[in-house]
C-alpha atoms as a PDB file:
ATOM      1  CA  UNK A   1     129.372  50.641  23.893  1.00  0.00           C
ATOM      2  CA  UNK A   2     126.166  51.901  21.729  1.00  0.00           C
ATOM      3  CA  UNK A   3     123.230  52.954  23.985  1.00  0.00           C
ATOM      4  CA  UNK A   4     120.613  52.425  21.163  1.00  0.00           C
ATOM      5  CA  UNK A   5     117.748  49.786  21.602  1.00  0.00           C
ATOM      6  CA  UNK A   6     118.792  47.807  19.211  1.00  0.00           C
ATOM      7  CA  UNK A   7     121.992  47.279  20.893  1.00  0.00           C
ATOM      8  CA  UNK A   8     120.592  46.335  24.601  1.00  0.00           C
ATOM      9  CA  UNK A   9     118.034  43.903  22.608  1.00  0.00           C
ATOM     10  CA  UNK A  10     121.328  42.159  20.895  1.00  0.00           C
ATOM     11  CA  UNK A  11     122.673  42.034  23.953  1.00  0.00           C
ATOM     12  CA  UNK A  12     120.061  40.296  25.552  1.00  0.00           C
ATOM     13  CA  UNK A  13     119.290  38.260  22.993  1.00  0.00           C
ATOM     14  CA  UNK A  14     123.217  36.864  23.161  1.00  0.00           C
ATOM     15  CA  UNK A  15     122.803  36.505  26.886  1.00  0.00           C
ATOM     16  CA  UNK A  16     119.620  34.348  26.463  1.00  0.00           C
ATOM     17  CA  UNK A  17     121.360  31.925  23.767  1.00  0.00           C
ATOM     18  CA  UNK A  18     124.040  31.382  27.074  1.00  0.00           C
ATOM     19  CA  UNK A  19     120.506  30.911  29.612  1.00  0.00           C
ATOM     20  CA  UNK A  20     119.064  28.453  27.748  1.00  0.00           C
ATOM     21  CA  UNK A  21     122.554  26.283  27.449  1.00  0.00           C
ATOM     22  CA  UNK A  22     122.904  26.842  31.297  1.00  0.00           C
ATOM     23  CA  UNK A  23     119.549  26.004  31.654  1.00  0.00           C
ATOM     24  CA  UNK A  24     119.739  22.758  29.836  1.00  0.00           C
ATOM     25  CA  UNK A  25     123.000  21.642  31.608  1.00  0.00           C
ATOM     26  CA  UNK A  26     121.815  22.313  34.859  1.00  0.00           C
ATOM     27  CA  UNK A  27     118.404  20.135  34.016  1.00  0.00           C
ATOM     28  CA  UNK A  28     120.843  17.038  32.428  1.00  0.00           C
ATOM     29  CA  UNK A  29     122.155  17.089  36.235  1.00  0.00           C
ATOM     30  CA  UNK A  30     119.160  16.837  38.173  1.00  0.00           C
ATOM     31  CA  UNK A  31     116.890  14.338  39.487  1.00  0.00           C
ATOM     32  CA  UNK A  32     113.746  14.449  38.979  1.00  0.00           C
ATOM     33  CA  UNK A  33     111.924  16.629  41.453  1.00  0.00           C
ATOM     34  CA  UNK A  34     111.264  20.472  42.722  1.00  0.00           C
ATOM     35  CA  UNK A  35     114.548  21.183  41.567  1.00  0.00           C
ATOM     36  CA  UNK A  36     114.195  19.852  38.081  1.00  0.00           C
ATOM     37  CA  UNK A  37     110.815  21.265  37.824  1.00  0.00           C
ATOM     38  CA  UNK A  38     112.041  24.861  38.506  1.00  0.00           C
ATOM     39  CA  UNK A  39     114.800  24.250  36.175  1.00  0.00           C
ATOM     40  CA  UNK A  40     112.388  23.007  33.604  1.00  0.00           C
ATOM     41  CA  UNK A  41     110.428  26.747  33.998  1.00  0.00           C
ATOM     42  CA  UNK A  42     113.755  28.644  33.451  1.00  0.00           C
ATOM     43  CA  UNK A  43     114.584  26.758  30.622  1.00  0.00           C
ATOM     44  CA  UNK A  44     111.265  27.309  28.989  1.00  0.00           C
ATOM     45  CA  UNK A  45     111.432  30.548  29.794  1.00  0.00           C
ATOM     46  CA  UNK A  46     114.643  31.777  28.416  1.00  0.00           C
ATOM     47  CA  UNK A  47     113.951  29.820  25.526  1.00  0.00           C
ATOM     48  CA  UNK A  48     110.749  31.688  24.989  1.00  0.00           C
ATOM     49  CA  UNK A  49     112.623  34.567  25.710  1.00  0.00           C
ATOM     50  CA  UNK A  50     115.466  34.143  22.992  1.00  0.00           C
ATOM     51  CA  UNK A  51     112.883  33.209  20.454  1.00  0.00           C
ATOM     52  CA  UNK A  52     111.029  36.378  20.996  1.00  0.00           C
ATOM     53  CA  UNK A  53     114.374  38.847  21.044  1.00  0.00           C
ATOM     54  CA  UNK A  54     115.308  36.935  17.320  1.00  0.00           C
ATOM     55  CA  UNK A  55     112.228  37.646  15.847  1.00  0.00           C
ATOM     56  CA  UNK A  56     112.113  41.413  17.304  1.00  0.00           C
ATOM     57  CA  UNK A  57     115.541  41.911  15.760  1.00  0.00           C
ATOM     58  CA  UNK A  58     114.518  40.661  12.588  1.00  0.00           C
ATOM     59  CA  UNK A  59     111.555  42.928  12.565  1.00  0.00           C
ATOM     60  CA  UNK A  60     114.166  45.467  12.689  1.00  0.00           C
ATOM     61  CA  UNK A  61     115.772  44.477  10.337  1.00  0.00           C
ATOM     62  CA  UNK A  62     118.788  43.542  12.273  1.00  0.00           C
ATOM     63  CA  UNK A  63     120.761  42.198   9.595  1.00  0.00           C
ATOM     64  CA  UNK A  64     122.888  39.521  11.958  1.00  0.00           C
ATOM     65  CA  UNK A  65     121.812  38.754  15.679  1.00  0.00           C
ATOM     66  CA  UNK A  66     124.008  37.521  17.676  1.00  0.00           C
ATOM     67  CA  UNK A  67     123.828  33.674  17.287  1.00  0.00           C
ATOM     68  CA  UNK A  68     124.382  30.902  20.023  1.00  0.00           C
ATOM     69  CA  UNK A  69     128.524  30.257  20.657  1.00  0.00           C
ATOM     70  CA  UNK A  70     129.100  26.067  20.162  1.00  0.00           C
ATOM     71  CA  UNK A  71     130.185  26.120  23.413  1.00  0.00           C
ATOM     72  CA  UNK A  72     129.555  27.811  26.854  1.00  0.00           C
ATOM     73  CA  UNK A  73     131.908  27.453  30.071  1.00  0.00           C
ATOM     74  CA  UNK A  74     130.211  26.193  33.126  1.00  0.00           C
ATOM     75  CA  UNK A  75     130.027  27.288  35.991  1.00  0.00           C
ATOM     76  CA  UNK A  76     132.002  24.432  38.602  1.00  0.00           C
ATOM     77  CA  UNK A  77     130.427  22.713  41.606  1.00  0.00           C
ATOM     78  CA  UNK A  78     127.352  21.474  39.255  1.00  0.00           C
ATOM     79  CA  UNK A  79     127.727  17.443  40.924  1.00  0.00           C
ATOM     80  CA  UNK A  80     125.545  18.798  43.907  1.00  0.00           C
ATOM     81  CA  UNK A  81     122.125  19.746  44.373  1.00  0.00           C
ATOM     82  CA  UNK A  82     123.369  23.183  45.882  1.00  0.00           C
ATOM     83  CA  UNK A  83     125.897  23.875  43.485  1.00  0.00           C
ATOM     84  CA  UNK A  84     123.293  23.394  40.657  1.00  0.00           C
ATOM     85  CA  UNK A  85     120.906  25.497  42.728  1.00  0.00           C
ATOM     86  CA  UNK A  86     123.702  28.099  42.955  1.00  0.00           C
ATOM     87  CA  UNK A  87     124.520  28.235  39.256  1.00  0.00           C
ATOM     88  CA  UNK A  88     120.984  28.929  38.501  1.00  0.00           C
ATOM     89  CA  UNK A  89     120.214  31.501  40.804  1.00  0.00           C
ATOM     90  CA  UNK A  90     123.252  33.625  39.531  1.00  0.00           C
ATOM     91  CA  UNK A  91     121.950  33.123  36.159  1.00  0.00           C
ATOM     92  CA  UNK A  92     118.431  34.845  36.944  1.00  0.00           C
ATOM     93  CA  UNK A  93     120.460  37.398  39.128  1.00  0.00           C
ATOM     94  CA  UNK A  94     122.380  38.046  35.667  1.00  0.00           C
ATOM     95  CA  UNK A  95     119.220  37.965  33.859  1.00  0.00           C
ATOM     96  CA  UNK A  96     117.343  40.487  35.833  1.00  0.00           C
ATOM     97  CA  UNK A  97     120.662  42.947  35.183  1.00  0.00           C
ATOM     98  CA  UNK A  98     120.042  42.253  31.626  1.00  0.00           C
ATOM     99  CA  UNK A  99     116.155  42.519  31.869  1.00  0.00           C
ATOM    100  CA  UNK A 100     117.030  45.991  33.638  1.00  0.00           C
ATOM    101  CA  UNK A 101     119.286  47.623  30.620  1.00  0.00           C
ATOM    102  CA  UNK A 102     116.744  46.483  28.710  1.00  0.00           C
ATOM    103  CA  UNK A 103     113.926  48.736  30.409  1.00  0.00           C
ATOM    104  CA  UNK A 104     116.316  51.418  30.571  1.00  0.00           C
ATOM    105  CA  UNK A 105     117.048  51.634  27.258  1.00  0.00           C
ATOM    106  CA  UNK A 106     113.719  50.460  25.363  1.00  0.00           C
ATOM    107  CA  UNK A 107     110.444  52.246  25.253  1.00  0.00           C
ATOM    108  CA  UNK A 108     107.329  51.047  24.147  1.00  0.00           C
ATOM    109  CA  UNK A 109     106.203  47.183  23.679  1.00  0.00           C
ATOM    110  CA  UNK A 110     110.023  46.428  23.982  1.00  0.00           C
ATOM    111  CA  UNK A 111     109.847  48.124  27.436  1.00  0.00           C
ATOM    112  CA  UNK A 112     106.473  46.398  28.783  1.00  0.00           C
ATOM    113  CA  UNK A 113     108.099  43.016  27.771  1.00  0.00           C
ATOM    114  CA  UNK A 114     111.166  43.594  29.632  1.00  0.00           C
ATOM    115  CA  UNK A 115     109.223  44.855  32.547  1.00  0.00           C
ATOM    116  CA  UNK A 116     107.084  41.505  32.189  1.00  0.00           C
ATOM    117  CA  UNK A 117     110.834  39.802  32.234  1.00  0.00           C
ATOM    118  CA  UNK A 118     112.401  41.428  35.100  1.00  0.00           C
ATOM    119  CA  UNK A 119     109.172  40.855  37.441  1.00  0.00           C
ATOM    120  CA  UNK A 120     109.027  36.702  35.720  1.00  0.00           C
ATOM    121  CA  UNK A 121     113.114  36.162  36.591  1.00  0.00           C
ATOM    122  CA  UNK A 122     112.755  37.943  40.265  1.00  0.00           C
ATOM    123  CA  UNK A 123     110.121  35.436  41.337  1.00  0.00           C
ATOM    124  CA  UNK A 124     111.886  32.571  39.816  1.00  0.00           C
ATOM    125  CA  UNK A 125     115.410  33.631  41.608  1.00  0.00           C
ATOM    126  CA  UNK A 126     112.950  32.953  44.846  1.00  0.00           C
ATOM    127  CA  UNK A 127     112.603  29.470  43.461  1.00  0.00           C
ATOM    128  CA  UNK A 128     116.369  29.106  43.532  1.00  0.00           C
ATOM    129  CA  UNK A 129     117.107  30.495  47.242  1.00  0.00           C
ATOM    130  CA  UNK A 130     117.109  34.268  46.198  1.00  0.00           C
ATOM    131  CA  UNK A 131     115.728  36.654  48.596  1.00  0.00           C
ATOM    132  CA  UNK A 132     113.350  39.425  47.123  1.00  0.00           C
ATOM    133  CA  UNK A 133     114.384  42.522  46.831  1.00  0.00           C
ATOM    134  CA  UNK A 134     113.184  45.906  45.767  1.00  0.00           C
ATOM    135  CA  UNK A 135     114.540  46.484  42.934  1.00  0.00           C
ATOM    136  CA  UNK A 136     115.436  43.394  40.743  1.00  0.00           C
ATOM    137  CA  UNK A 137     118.559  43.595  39.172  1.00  0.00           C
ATOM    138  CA  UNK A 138     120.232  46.252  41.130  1.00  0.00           C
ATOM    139  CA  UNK A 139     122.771  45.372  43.290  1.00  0.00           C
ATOM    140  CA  UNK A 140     121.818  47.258  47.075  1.00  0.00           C
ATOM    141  CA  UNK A 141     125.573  47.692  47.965  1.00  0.00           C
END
């Protein structure tokens, strides 16, 4: 697997295009409320988010980024409040993993936004039932 910047921002720009499909599932499932409402902010987020990693790739002059796939699997157990809740706080767990390659491997403006990104998904995981931790993105284990 390449190391190079341009690679973790491809990377993350493919793992957005799969947020932003979760994101809108999850809301299509939801009544409106807290629940919705946080869903709403991750949505709009990661859509941001994807919008912002295309048009950084294109300044590159990246001459194909990743696109969105027609389809993306589910995860099951989304015909409960919980289970949506569930699905969406693995998907900002994921998201701060990505957000962390991202600082890793980026310097510069690409590096301050991720930084911006990992600190925006950790306080939204709270939303979700996450607990904070020290380190977004790193699993303590």
């Amino acid at each position: 697997m390449s190391t190079s910047p341009q690679a973790a921002l491809r990377a993350a720009l493919a793992s957005e295009h799969g947020a932003v499909y979760l994101f809108a599932a999850l809301r299509s499932r939801t009544a409106p409320g807290a629940l919705a409402d946080a869903l709403r902010t991750a949505y709009d987020f990661h859509r941001a988010t994807r919008d912002l990693l295309a048009d950084r790739l294109a300044e590159l002059g990246d001459p194909a980024p990743p696109g969105a796939a027609p389809a993306y699997t589910l995860p099951g157990g989304l015909d409960t409040a919980a289970g949506v809740t569930a699905a969406a706080l693995v998907a900002e767990q994921t998201a701060a993993i990505g957000y962390g390659d991202l600082v890793a491997r980026t310097t510069g403006s690409d590096r301050s936004r991720a930084i911006a990104w990992l600190a925006d998904t950790a306080v939204r995981e709270l939303s979700f039932g996450g607990r904070p931790t020290t380190l977004p993105g790193i699993d303590p284990k």
